[in-house]
Structures are given as structure tokens and as C-alpha cells.
Protein backbone atom coordinates (compact mmCIF):
# COMPACT_ATOMS: atom_id res chain seq x y z
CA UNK A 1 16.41 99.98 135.60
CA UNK A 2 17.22 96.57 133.05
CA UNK A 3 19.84 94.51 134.13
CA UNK A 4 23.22 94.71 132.22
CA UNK A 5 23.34 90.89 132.11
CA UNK A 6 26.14 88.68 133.82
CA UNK A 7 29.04 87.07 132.91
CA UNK A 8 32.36 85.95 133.65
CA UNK A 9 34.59 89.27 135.33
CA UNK A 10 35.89 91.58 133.21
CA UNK A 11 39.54 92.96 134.45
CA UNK A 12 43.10 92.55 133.55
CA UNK A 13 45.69 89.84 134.11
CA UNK A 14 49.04 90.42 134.16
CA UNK A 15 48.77 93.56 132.41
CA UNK A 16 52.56 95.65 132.01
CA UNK A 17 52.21 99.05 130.18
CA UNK A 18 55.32 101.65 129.62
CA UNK A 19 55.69 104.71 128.03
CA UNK A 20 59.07 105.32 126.63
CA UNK A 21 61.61 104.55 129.99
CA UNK A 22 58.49 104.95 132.31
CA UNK A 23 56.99 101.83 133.81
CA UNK A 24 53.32 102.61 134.49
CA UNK A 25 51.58 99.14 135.24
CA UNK A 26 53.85 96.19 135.72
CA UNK A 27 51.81 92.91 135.87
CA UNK A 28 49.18 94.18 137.49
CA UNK A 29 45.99 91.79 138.24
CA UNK A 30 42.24 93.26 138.58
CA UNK A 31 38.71 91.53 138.21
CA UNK A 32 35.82 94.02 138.17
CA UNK A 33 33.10 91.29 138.61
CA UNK A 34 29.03 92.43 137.77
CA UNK A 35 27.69 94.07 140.27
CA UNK A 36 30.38 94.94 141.98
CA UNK A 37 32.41 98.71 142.85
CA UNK A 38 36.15 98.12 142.50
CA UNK A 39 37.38 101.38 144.26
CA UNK A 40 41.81 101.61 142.66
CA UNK A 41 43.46 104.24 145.34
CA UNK A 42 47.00 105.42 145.05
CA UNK A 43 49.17 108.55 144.86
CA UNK A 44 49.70 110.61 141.72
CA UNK A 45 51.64 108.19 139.45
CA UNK A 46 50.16 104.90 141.01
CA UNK A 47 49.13 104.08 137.75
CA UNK A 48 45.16 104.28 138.30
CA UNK A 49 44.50 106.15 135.18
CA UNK A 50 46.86 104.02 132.65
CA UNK A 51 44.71 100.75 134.66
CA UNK A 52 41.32 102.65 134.06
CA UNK A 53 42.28 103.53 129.89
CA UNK A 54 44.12 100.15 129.34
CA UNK A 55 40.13 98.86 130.14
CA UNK A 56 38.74 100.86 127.61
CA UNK A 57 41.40 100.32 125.10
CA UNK A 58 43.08 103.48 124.75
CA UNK A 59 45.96 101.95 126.10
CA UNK A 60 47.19 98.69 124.87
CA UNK A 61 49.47 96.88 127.05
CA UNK A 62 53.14 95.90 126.08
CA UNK A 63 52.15 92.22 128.10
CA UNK A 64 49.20 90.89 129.87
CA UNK A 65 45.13 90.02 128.91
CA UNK A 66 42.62 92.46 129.08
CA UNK A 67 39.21 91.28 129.36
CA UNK A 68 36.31 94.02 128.51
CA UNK A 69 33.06 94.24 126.27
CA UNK A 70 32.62 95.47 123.33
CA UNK A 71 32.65 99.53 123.10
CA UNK A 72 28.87 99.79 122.81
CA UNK A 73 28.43 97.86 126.00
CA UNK A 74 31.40 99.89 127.89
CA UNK A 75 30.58 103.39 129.52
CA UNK A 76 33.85 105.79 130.07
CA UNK A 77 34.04 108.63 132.40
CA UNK A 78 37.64 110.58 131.91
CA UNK A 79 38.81 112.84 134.46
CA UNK A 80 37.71 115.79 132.77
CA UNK A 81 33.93 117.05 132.79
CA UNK A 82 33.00 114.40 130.17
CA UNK A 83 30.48 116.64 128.74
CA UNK A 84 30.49 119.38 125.89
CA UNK A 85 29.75 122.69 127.79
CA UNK A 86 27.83 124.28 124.49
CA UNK A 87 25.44 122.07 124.82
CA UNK A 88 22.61 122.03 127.72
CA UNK A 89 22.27 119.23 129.90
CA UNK A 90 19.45 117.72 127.53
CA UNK A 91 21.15 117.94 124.40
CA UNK A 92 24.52 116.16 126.06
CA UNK A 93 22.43 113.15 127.18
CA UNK A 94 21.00 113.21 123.77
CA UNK A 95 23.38 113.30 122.13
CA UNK A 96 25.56 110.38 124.17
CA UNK A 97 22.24 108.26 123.74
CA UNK A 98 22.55 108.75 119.76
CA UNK A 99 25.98 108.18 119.32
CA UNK A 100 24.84 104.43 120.75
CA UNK A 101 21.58 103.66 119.21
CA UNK A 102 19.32 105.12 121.49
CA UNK A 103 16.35 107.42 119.60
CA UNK A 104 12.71 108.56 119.84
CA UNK A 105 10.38 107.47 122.85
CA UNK A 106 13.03 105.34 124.72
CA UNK A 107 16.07 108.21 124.16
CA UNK A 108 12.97 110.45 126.03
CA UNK A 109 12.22 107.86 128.70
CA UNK A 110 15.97 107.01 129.78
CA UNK A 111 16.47 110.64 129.73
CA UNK A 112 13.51 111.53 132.06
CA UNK A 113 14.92 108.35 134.06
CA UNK A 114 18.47 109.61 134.25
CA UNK A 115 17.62 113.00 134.64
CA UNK A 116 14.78 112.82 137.43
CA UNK A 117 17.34 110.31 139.33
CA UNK A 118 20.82 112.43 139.51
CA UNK A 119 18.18 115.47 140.42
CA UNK A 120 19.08 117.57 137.31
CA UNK A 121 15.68 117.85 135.48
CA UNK A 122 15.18 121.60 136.67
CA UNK A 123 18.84 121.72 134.83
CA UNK A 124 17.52 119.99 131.64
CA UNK A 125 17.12 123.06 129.64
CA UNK A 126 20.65 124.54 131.41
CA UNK A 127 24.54 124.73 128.94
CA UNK A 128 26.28 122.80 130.50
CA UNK A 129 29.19 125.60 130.63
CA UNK A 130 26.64 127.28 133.29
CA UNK A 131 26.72 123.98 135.80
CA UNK A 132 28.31 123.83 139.08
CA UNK A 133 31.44 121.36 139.56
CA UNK A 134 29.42 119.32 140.63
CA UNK A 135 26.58 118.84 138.70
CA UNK A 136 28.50 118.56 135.57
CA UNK A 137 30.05 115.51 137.06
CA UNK A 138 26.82 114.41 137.51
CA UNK A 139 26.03 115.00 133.88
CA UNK A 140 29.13 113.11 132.65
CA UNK A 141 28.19 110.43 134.96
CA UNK A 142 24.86 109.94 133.12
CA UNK A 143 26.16 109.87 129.94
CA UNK A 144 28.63 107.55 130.45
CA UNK A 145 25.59 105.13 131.86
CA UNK A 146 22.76 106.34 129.55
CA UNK A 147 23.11 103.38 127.07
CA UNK A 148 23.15 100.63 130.01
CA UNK A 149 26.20 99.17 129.99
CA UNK A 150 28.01 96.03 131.26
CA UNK A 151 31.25 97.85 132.20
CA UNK A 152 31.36 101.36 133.62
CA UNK A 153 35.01 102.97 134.23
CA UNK A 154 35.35 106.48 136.09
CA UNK A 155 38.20 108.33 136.32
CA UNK A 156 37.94 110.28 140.10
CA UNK A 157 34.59 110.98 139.17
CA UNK A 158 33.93 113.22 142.69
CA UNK A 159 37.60 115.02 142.90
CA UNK A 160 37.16 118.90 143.04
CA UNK A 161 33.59 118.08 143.95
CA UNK A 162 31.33 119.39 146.45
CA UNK A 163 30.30 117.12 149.38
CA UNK A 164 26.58 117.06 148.40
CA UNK A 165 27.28 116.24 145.25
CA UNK A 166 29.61 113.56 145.94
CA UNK A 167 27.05 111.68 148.37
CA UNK A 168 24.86 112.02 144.88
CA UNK A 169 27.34 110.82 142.73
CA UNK A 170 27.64 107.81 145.16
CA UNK A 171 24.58 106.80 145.38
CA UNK A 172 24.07 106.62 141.67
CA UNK A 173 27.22 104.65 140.96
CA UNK A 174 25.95 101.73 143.81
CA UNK A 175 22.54 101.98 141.83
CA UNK A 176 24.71 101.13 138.77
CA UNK A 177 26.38 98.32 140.42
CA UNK A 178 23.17 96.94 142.16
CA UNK A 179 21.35 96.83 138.66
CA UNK A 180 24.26 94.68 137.62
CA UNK A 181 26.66 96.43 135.76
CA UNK A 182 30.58 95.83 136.91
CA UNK A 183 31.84 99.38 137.67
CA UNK A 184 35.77 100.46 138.18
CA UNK A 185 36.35 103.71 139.69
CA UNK A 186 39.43 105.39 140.51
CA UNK A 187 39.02 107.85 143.60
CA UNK A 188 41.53 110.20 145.83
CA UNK A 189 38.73 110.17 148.61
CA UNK A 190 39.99 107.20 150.86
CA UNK A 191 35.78 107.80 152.36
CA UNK A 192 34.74 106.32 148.72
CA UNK A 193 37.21 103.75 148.87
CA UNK A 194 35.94 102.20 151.74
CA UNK A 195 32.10 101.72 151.09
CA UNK A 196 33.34 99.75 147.77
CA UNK A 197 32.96 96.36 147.80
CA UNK A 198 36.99 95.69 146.28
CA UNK A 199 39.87 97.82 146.84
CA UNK A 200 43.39 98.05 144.45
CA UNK A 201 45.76 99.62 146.08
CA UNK A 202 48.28 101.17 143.46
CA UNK A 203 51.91 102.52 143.96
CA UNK A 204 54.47 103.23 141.38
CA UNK A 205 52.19 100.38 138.69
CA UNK A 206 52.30 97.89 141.33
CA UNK A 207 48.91 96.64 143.56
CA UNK A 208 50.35 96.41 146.90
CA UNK A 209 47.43 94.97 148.42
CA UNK A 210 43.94 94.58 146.73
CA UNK A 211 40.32 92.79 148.28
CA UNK A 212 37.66 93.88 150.71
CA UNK A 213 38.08 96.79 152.73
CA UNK A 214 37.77 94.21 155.99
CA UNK A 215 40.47 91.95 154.25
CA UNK A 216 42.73 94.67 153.61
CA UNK A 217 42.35 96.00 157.33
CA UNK A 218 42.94 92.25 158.26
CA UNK A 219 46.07 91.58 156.15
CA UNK A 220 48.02 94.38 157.15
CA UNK A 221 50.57 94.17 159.86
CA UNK A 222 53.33 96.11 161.47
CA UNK A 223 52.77 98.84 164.13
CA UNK A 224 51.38 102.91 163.68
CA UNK A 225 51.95 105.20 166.42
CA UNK A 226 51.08 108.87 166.61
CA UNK A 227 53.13 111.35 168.27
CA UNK A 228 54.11 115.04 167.74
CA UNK A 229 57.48 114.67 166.83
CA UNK A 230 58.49 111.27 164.90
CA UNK A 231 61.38 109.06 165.92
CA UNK A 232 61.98 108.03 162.30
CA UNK A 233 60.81 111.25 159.61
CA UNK A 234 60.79 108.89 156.70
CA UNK A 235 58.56 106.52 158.15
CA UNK A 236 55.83 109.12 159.29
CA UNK A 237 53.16 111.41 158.04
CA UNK A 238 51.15 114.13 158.88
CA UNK A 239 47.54 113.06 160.39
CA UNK A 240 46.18 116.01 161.85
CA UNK A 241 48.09 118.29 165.11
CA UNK A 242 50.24 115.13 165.49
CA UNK A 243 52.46 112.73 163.04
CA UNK A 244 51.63 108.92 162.42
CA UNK A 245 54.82 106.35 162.10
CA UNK A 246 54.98 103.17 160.99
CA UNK A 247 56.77 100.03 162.58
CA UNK A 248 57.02 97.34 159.92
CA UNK A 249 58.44 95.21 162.48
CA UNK A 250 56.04 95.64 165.21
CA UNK A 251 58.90 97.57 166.95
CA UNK A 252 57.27 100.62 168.43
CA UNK A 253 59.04 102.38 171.32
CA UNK A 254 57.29 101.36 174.23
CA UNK A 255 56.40 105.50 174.90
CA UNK A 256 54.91 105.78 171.72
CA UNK A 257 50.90 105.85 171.59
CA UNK A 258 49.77 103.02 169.53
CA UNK A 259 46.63 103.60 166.96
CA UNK A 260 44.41 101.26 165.39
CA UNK A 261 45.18 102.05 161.26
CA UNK A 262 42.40 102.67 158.91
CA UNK A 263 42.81 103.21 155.14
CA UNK A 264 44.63 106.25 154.80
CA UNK A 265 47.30 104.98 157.61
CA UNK A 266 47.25 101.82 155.36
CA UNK A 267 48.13 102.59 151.92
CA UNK A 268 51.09 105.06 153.20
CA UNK A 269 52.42 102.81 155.36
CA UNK A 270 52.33 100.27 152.07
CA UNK A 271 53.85 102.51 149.90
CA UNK A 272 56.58 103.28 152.25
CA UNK A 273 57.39 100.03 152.77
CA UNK A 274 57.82 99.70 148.82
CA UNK A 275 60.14 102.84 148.18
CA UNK A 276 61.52 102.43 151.71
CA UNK A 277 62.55 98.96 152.27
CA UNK A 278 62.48 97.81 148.69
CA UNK A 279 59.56 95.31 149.24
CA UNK A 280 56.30 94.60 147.13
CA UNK A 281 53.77 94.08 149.50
């Protein structure tokens, strides 16, 4: 594939966005440098998908810079199918690849390319309507990428989506960052999050903790313990047969089992802490 060129990062800074009484993003910092997969996790209402459309300018903040190319270099994923289900899988790539310039013999050629590489060229000729879950994702995917651009943004591009397919879905969104595009992706699968090479951590429009996956691991403190039965229910969780807890203070009980956190363990804990103790981690 052509390289989407470099650049300085593209991002927010000290973005602030509120609907009516609602704060969605307050001052909220992200780069999304080229070549790079900025994975935003967070709860329903974190604030991922006002971050992700204040990018694309379709929100516009109340405060803040927002940093972003010009629409014809910016590719858009929503969280719906992102494709027009009359249509067969052809005929959508077409017609994404028109509305941006692209015609004749290199319209054909990315669409062989695009096609051949997210495995859906015995699908060409297939409506979209007629897809499985997860090869329509695939097919929004595509067109959001099929004119090359510098900035991709996906709105949880694999949820509702089979595992196959989301390995597949993966693999062509690290092609798209190791071509040299800067890509943003929201995600609810905390498996995603981790194989990105920059993590946001929303809660309630604030980033509680953002960088690598290795430097969020490393910055986090406090104590989690798994038990059956919880000594403190608003500080615990469900993680399988048992219940995690979390000690901010390093203050386990000295019968409590102590377990080494990973990133699920890690953003609760965080967002406890915030609605909990009234801290902004």
C-alpha cells in the first residue's frame, strides 16, 4: 500500500464538549501520532464516541484545539454498519471511492486490493443486507480506508462481532497503521486494547490514565484481591466464580489472596476511585 505521509500528531488538546447540562469531555488531551493505534476504553458514557466525532468534526467543542486533516484525507467508521445494505459489497466500495475522487483503473485496482485483503472478493457481487455481522464490518472498514487516508477513526469497529472476524478486522487496522496512517479506535474488547500501541482510558469525559499498555500496568498502584465474598461491595467486581476488590491504599486484609491486575482489573479499579473517592486519577 502508499504511505499516508507524516506529520506532526493529529489529536485534541484540552478539548471540553457538553450537551445541554451533560458534561461529555472535559479537557480531555489525545495525540493519535502516524502510524500509531490509539485504543480509547471506557464504560458506556466515558465519552469515547463524543472524543471519536469531535475528530471528525461533527462535534465542535465548547473549549479546547482539535487538530485533524482535511475531510478528504480523514476516513470515519460510525458504530453502525457504515455501509448501505442495497448495495453489494462492490458497489459500496465504489461508491465510497467516488464520493473521494477515486475512478476508472485505480477505483478497480484499490478495490481488488481492498477486497482480496479483508477476504471478501467471493462477496464482491453479494448486497450487503445479505452479509454476516461480521463481514459487513469488514466492508465498512474498507470504505472508510479505500481513499488512503492520514487519519482513520472507528467507532467499536469489532463489538457484536464474531471472533474470526475480529482477528480480521485487527489485522487490517495494524496494516493501516504500519503503512502510516494515524488510526483512533474506540473498543469494549479490553483484548484489542492491549495490542495497541496507546491507551485512553475514559470515565465520565475524563482520561484517567492514558500511554502504553506497559506504562499503564506500571503507573497503577493500590492493591486487588480476589475472594468469593468481598469485604467492601463497592470496591469489588465480578471476575469470574470469585469477586476482585480494590485497595487504593495498599491495605488488603492480610487473608485476602492478592492478584497481579491486568487491564480490565485496571480501568475499574480507576473508575472507582473517581466516583468513589472523588479523585481524578
Amino acid at each position: 500500500m502508499t504511505a499516508h505521509g507524516a506529520g506532526m500528531p493529529f489529536g485534541v488538546e484540552d478539548v471540553s464538549v457538553t450537551f445541554g447540562d451533560t458534561t461529555a469531555l472535559r479537557a480531555v488531551t489525545v495525540e493519535v501520532p502516524a502510524g500509531t493505534v490509539v485504543a480509547v476504553v471506557g464504560g458506556d458514557g466515558a465519552g469515547k464516541t463524543t472524543l471519536l466525532r469531535t475528530l471528525v468534526r461533527e462535534v465542535s467543542p465548547d473549549a479546547g484545539n482539535v487538530s485533524a486533516p482535511a475531510k478528504a484525507e480523514l476516513g470515519f467508521l460510525p458504530a453502525s454498519s457504515g455501509s448501505w445494505a442495497a448495495l453489494t459489497v462492490a458497489q459500496n466500495l465504489d461508491f465510497a471511492a467516488g464520493a473521494y475522487g477515486l475512478t476508472g483503473a485505480a477505483r478497480d485496482e484499490r478495490r481488488t486490493e481492498l477486497l482480496a485483503a479483508a477476504d471478501l472478493t467471493a462477496a464482491k457481487d453479494r448486497l450487503a443486507s445479505q452479509l454476516s455481522g461480521g463481514m459487513r464490518r469488514k466492508l465498512g472498514f474498507l470504505m472508510a480506508i479505500v481513499h488512503r487516508p492520514r487519519l482513520v477513526v472507528l467507532d467499536e469497529p469489532s463489538t457484536g462481532v464474531d471472533p474470526v472476524s475480529r482477528i480480521d478486522l485487527w489485522r487490517l487496522i495494524a496494516q493501516e497503521a504500519a503503512s502510516g496512517a494515524a488510526v483512533i479506535m474506540s473498543t469494549t474488547y479490553l483484548d484489542e486494547a492491549e495490542r495497541a500501541g496507546h491507551l485512553v482510558v475514559l470515565d465520565g469525559g475524563e482520561v484517567l490514565v492514558q500511554g502504553s499498555y506497559d506504562e499503564v500496568r506500571a503507573t497503577f498502584s493500590g492493591t486487588v484481591t480476589s475472594a468469593p465474598t468481598p469485604v467492601r461491595e463497592e470496591w469489588s467486581w465480578r471476575r469470574g466464580h470469585d469477586r476482585h476488590e480494590y485497595w487504593p491504599d495498599d491495605d488488603a486484609p492480610a487473608d485476602r489472596e492478592v492478584v497481579a491486575p491486568d487491564l480490565e482489573d485496571i480501568v475499574i479499579a480507576l473508575s472507582l476511585v473517581r466516583r468513589l473517592a472523588g479523585v481524578s486519577a
